[in-house]
PDB file of N, CA and C in Angstrom:
ATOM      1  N   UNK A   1      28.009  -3.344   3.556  1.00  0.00           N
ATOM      2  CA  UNK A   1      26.979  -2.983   4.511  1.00  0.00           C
ATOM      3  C   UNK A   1      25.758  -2.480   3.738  1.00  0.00           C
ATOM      4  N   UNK A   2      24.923  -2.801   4.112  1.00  0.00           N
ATOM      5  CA  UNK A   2      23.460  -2.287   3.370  1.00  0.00           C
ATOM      6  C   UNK A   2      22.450  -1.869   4.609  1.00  0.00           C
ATOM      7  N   UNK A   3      22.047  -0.568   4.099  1.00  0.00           N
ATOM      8  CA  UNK A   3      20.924   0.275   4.980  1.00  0.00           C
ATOM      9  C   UNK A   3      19.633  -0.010   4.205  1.00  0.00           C
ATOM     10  N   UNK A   4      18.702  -0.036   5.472  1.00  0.00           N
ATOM     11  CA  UNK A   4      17.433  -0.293   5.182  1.00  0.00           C
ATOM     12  C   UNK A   4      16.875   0.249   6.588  1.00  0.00           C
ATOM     13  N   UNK A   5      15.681   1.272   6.538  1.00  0.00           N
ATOM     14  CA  UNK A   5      14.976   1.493   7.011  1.00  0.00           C
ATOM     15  C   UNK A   5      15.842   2.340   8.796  1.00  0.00           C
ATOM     16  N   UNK A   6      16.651   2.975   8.028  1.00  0.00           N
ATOM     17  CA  UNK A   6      17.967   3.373   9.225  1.00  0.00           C
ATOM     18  C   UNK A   6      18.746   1.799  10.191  1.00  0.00           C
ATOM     19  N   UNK A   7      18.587   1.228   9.994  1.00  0.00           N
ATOM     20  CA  UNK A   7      18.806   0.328  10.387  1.00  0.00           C
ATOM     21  C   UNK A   7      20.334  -0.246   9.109  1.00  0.00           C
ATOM     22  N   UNK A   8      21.415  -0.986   9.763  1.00  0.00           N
ATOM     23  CA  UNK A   8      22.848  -1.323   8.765  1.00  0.00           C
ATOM     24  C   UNK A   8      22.543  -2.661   8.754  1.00  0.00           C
ATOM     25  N   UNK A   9      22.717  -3.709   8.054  1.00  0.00           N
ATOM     26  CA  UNK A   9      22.531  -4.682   7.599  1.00  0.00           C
ATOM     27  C   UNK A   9      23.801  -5.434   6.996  1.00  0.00           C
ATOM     28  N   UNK A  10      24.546  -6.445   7.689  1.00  0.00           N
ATOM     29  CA  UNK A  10      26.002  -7.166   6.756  1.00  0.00           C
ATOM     30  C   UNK A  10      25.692  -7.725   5.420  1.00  0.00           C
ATOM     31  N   UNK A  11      24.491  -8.124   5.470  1.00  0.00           N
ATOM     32  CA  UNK A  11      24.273  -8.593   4.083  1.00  0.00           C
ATOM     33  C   UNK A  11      22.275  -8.622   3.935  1.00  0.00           C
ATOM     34  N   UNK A  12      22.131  -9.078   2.381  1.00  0.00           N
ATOM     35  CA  UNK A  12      20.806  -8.672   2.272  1.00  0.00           C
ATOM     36  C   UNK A  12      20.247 -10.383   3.377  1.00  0.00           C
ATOM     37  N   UNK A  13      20.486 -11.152   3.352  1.00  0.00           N
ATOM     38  CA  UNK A  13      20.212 -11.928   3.490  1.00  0.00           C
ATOM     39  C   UNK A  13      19.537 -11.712   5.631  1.00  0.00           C
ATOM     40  N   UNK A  14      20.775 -10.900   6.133  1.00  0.00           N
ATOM     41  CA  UNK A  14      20.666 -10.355   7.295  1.00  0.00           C
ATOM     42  C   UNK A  14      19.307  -9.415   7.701  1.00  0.00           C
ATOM     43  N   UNK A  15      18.776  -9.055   6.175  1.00  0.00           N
ATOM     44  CA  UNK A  15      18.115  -8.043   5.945  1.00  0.00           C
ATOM     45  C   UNK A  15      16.424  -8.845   5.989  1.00  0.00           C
ATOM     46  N   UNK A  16      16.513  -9.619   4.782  1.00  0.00           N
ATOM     47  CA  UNK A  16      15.863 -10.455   4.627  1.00  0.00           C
ATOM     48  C   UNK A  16      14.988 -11.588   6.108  1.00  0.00           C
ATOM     49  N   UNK A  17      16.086 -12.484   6.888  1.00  0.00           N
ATOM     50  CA  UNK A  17      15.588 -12.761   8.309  1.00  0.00           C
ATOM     51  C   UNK A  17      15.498 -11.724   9.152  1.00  0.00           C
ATOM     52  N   UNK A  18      15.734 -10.395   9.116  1.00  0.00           N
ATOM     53  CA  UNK A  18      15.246  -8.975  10.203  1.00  0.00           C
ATOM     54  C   UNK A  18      13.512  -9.046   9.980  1.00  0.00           C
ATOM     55  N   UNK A  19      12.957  -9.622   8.410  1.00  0.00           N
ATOM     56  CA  UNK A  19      11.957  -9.001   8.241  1.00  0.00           C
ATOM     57  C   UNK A  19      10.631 -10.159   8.936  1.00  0.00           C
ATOM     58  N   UNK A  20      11.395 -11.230   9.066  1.00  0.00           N
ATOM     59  CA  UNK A  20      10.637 -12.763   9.406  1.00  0.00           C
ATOM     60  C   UNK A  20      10.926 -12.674  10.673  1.00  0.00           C
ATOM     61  N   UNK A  21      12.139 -12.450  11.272  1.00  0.00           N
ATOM     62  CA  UNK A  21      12.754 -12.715  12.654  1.00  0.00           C
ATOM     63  C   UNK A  21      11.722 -12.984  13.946  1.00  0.00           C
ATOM     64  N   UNK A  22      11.974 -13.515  14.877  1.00  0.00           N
ATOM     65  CA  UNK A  22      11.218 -13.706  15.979  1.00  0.00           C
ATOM     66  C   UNK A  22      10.052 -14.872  15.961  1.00  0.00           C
ATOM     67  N   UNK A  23       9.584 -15.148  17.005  1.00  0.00           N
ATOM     68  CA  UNK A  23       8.845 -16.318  17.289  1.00  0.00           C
ATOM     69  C   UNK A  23       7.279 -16.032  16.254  1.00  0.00           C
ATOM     70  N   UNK A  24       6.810 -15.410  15.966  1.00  0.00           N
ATOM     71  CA  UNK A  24       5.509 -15.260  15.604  1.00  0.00           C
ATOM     72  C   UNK A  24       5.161 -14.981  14.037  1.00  0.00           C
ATOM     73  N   UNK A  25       6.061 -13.612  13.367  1.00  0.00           N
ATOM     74  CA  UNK A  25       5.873 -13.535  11.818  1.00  0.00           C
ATOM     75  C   UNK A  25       6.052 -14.351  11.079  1.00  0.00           C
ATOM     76  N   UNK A  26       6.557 -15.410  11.118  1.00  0.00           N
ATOM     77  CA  UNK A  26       6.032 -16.737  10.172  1.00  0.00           C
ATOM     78  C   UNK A  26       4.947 -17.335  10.014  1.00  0.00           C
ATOM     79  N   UNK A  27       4.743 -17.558  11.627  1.00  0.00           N
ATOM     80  CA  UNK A  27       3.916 -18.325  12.211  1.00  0.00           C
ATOM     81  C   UNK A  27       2.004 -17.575  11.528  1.00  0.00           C
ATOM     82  N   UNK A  28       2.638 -16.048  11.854  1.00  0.00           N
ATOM     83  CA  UNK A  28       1.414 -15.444  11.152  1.00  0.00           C
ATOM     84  C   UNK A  28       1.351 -15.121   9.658  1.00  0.00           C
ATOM     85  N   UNK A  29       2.171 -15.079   8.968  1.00  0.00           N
ATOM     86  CA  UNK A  29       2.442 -15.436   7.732  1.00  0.00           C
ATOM     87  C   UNK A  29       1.917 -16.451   6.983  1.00  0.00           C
ATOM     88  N   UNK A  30       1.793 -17.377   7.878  1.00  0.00           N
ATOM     89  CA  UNK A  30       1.763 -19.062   7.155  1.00  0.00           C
ATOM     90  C   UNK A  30       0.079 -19.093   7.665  1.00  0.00           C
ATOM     91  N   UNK A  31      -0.515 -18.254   8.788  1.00  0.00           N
ATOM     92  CA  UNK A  31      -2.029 -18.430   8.674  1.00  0.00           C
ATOM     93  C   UNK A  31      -2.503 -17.119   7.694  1.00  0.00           C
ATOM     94  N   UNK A  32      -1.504 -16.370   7.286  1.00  0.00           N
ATOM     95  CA  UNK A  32      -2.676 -15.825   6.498  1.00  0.00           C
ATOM     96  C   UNK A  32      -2.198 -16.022   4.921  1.00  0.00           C
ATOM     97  N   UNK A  33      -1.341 -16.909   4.706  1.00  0.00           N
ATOM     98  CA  UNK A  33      -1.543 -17.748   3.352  1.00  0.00           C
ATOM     99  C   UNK A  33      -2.959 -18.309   3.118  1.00  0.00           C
ATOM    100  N   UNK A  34      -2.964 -18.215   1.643  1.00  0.00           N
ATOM    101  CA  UNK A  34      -4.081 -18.835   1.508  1.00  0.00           C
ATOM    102  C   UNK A  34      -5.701 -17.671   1.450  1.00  0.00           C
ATOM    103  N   UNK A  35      -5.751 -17.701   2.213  1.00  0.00           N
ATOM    104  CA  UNK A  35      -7.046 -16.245   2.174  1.00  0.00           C
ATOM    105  C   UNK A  35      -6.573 -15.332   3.599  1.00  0.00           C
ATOM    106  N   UNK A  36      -7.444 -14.265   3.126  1.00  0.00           N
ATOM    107  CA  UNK A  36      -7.369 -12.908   4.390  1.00  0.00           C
ATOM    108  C   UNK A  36      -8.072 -13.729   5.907  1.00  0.00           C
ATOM    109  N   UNK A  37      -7.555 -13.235   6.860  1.00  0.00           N
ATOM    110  CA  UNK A  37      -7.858 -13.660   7.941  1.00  0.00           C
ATOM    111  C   UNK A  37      -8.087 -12.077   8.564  1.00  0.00           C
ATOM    112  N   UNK A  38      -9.065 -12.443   9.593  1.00  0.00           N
ATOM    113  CA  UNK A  38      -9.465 -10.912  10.083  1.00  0.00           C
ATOM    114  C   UNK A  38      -8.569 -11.159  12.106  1.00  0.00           C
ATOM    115  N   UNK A  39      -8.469 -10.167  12.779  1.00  0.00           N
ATOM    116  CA  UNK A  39      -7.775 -10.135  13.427  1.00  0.00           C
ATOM    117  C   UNK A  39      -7.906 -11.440  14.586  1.00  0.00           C
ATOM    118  N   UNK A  40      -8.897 -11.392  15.248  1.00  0.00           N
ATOM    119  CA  UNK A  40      -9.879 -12.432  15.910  1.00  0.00           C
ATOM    120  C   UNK A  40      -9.373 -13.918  15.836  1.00  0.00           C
ATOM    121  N   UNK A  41      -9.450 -13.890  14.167  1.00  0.00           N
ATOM    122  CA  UNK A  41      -9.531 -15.061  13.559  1.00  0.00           C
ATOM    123  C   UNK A  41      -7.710 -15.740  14.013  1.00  0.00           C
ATOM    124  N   UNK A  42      -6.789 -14.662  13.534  1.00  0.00           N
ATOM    125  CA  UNK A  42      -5.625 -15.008  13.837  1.00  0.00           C
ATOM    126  C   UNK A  42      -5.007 -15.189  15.414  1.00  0.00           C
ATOM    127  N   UNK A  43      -6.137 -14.267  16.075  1.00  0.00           N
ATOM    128  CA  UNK A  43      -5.558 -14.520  17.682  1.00  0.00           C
ATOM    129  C   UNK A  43      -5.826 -15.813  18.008  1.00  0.00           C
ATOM    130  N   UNK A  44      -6.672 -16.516  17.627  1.00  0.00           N
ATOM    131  CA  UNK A  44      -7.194 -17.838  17.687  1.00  0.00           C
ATOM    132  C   UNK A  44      -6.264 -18.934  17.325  1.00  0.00           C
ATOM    133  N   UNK A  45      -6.039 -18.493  15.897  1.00  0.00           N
ATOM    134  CA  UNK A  45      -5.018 -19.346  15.555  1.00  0.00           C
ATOM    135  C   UNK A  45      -3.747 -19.418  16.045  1.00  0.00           C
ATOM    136  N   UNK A  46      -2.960 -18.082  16.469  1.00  0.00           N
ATOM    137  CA  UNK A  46      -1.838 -18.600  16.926  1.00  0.00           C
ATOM    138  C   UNK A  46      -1.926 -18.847  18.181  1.00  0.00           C
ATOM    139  N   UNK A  47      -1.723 -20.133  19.186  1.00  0.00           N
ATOM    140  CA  UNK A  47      -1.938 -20.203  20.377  1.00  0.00           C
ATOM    141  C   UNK A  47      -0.858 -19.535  21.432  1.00  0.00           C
ATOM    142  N   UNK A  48      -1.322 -18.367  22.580  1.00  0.00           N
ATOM    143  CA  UNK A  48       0.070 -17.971  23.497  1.00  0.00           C
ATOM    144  C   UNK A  48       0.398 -16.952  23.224  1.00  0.00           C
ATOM    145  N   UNK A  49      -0.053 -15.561  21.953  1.00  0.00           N
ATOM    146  CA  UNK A  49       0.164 -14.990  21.178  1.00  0.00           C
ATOM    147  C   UNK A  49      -0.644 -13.680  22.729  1.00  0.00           C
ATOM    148  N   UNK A  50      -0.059 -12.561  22.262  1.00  0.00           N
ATOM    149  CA  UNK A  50      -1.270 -11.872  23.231  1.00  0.00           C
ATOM    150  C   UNK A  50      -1.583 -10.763  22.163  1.00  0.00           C
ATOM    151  N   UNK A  51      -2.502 -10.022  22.631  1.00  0.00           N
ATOM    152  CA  UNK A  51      -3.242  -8.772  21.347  1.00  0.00           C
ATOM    153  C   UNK A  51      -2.511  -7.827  21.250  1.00  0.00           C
ATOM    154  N   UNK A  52      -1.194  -7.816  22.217  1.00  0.00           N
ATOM    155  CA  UNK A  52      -0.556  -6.385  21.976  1.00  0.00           C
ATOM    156  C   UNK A  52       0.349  -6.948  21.131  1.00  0.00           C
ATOM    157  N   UNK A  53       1.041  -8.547  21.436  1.00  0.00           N
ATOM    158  CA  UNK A  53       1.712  -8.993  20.581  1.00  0.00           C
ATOM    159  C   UNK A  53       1.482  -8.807  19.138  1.00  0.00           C
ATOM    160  N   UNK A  54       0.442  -9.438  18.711  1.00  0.00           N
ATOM    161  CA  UNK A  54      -0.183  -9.872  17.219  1.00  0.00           C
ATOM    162  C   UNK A  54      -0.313  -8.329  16.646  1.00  0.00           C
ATOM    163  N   UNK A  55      -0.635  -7.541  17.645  1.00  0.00           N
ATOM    164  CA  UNK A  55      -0.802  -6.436  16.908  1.00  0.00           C
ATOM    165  C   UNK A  55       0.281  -5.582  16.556  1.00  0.00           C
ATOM    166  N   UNK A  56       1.431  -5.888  17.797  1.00  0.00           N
ATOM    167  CA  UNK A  56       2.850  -5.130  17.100  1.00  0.00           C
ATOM    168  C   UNK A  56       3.416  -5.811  15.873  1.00  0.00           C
ATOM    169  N   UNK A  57       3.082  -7.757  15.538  1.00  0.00           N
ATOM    170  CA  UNK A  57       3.653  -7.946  14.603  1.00  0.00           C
ATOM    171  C   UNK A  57       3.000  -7.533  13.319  1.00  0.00           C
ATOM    172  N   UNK A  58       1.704  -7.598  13.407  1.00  0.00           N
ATOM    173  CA  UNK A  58       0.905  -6.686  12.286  1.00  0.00           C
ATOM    174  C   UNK A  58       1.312  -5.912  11.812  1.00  0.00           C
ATOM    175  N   UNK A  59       1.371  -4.890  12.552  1.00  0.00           N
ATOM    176  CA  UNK A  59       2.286  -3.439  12.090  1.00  0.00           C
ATOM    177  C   UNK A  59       3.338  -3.556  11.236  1.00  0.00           C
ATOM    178  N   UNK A  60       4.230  -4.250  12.375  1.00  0.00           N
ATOM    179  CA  UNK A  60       5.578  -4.339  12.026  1.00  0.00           C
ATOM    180  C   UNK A  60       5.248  -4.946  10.188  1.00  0.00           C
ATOM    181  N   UNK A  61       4.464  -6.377   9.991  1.00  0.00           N
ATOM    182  CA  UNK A  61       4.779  -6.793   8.625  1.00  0.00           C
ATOM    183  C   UNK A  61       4.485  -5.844   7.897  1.00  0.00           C
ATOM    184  N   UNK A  62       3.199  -5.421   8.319  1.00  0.00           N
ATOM    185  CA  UNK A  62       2.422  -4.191   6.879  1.00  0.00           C
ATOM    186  C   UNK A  62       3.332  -3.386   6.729  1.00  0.00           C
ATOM    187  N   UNK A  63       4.620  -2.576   7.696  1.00  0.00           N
ATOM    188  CA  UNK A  63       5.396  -1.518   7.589  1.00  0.00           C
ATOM    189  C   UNK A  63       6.451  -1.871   6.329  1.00  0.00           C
ATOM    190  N   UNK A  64       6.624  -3.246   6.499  1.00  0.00           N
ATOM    191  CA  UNK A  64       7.902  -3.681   5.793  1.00  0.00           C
ATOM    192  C   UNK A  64       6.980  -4.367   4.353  1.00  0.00           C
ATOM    193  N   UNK A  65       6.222  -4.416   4.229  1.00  0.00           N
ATOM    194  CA  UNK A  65       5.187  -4.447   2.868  1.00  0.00           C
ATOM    195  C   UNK A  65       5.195  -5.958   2.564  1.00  0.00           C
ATOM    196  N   UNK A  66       4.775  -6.992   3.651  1.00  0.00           N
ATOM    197  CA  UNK A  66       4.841  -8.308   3.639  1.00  0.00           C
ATOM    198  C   UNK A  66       3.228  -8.500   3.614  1.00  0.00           C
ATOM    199  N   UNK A  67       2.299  -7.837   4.140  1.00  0.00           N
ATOM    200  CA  UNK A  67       1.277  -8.196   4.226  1.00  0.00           C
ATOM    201  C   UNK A  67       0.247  -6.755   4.180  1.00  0.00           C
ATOM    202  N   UNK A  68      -0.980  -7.030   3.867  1.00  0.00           N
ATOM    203  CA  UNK A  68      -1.917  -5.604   3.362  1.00  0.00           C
ATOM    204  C   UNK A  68      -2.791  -5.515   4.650  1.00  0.00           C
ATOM    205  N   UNK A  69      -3.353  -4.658   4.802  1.00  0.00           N
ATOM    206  CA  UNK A  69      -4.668  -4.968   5.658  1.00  0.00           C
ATOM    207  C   UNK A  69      -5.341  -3.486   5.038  1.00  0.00           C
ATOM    208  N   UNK A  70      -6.392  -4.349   5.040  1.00  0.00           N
ATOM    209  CA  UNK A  70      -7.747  -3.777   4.511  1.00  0.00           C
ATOM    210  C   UNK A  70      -8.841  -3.580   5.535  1.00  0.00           C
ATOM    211  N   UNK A  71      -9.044  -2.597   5.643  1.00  0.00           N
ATOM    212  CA  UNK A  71      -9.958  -1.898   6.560  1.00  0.00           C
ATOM    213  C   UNK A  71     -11.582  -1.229   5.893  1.00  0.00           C
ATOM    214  N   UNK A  72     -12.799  -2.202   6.308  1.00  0.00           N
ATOM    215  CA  UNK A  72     -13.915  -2.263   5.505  1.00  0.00           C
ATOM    216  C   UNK A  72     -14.502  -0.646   6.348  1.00  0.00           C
ATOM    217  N   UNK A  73     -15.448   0.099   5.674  1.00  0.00           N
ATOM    218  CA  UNK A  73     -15.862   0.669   6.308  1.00  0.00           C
ATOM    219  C   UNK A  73     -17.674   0.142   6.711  1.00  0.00           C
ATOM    220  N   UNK A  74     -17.279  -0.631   7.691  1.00  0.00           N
ATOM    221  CA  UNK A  74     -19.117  -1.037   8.446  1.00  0.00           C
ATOM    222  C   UNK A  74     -18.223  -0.881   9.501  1.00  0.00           C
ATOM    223  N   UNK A  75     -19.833  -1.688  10.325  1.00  0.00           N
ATOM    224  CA  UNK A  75     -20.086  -0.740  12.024  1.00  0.00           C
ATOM    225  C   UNK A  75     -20.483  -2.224  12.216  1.00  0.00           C
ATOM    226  N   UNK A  76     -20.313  -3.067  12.926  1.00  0.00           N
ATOM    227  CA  UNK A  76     -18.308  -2.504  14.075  1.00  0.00           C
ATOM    228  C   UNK A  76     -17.139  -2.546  12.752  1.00  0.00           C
ATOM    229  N   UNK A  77     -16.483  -2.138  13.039  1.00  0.00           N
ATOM    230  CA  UNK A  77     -15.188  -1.947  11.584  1.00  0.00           C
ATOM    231  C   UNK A  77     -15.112  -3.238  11.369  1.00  0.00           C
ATOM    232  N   UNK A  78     -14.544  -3.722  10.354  1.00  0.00           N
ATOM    233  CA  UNK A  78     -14.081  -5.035   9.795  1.00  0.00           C
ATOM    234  C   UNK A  78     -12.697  -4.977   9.038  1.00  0.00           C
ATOM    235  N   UNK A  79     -12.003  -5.580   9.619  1.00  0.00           N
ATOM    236  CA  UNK A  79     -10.406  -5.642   9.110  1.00  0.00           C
ATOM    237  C   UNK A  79     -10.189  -6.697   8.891  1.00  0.00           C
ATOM    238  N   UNK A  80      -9.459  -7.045   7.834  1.00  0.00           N
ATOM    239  CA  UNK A  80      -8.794  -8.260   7.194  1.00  0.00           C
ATOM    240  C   UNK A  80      -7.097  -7.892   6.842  1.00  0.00           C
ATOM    241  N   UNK A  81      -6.699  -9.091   7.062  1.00  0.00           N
ATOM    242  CA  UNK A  81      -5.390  -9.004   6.703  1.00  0.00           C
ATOM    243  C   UNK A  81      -4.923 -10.063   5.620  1.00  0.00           C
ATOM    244  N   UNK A  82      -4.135  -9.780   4.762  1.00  0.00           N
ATOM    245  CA  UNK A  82      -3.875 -10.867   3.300  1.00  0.00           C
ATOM    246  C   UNK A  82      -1.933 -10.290   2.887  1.00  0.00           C
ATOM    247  N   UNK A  83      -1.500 -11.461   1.988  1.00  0.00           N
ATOM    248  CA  UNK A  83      -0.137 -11.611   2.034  1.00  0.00           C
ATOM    249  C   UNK A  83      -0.252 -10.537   0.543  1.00  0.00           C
ATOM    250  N   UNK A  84       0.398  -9.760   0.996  1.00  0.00           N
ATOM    251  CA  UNK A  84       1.376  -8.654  -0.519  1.00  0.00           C
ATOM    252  C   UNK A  84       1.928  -9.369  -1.350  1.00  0.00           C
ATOM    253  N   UNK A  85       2.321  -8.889  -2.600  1.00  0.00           N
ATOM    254  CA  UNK A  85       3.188 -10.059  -3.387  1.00  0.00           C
ATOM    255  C   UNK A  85       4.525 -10.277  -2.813  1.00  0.00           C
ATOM    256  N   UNK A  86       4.686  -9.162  -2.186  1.00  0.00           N
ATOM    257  CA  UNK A  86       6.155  -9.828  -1.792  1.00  0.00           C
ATOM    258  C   UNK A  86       5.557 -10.153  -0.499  1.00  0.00           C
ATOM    259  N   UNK A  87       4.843 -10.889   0.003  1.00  0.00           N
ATOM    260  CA  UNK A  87       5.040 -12.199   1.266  1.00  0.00           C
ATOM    261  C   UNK A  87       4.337 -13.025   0.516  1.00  0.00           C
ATOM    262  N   UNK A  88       3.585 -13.119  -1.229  1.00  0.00           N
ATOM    263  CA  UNK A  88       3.210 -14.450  -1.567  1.00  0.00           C
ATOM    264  C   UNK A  88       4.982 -14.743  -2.315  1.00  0.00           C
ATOM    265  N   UNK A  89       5.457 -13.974  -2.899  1.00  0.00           N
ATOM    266  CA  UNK A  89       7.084 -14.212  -3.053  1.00  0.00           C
ATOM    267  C   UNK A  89       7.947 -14.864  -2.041  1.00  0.00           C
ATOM    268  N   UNK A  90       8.007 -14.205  -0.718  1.00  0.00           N
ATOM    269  CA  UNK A  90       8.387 -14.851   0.389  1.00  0.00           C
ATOM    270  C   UNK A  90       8.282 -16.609   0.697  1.00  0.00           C
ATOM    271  N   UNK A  91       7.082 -16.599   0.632  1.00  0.00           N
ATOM    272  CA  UNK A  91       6.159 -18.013   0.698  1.00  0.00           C
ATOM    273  C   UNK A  91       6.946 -19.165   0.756  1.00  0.00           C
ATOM    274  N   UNK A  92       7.711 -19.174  -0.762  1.00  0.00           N
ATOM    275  CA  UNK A  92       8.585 -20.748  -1.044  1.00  0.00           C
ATOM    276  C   UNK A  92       9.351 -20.358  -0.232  1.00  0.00           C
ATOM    277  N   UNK A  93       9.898 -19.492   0.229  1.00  0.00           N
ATOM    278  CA  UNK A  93      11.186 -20.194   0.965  1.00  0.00           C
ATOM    279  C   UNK A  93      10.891 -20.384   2.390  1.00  0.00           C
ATOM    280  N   UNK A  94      10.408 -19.740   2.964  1.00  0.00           N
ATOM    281  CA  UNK A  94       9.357 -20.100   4.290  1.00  0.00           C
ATOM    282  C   UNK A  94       9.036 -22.089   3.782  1.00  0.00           C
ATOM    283  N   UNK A  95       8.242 -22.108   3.146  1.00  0.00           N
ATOM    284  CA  UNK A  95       8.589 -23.955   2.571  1.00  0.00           C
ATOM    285  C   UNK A  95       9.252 -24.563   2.605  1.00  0.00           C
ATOM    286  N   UNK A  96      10.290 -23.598   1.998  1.00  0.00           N
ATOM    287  CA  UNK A  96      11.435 -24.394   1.990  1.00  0.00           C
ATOM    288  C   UNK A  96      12.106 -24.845   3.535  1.00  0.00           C
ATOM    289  N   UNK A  97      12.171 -23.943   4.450  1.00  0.00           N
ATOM    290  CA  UNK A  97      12.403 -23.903   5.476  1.00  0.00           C
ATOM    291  C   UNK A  97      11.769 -24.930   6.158  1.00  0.00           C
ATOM    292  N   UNK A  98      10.240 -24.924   6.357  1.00  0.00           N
ATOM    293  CA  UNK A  98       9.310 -25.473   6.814  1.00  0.00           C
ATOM    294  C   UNK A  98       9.953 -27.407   6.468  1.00  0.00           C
ATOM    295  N   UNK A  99      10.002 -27.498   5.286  1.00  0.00           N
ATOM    296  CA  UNK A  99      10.440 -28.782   4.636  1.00  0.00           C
ATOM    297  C   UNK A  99      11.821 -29.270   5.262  1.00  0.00           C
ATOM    298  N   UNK A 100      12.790 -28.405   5.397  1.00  0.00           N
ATOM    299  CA  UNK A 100      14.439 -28.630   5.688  1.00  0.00           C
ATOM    300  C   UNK A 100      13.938 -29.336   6.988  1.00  0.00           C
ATOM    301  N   UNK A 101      13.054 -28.517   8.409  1.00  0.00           N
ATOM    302  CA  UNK A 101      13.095 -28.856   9.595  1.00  0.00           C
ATOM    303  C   UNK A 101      12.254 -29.884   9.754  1.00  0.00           C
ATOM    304  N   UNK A 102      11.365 -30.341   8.940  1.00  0.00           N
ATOM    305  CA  UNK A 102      10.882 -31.726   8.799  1.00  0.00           C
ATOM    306  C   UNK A 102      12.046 -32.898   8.727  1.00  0.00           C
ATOM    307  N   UNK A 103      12.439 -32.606   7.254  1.00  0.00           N
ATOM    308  CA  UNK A 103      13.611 -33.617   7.288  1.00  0.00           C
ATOM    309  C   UNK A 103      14.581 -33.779   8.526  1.00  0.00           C
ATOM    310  N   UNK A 104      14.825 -32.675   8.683  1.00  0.00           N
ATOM    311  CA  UNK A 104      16.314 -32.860   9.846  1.00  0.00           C
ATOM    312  C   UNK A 104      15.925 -32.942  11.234  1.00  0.00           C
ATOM    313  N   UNK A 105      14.770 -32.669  11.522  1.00  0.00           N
ATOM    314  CA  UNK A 105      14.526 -32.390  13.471  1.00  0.00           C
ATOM    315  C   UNK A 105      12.849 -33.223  13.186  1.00  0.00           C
TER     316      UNK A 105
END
């Protein structure tokens, strides 16, 4: 059994999809590969998504140290969000994934 974050875990791997899990943190993962995307920018991109949504998964990644957000100080604020090393680490296997469900479905 492995603990993380009070939360028990059967294996790391259990641990590992807790941190991706659900319809959207990939999905927002994979738009902010590549360069920082500011909040706006991502509501756009993911289609169906709502602002309380995007914004609990925000949280949620930055909590678990998948992604940074940077907060400019101008007027109106300016926030960007960009992948940590461990969600540019993450990355290949998200690919990998991405690639498997090509082939098979």
């Amino acid at each position: 059994m492995i603990e993380y974050n009070a939360k028990n875990y059967v294996c790391h791997l259990d641990l590992a999809m807790d941190l991706i899990r659900g319809k959207w943190k990939a999905v927002i993962l994979c738009h902010i590969h590549g360069e920082p995307k500011r909040f706006l920018e991502l509501k756009r991109m993911t289609t169906g998504i709502s602002q309380k949504v995007l914004s609990d998964k925000l949280t949620d990644l930055e909590k678990h140290g998948l992604i940074h957000r940077e907060v400019y100080p101008e007027v109106p604020p300016k926030v960007e969000y960009s992948l940590t090393q461990m969600g540019l680490d993450l990355f290949p296997a998200l690919n990998h994934l991405e690639n498997w469900s090509i082939e098979y479905f």
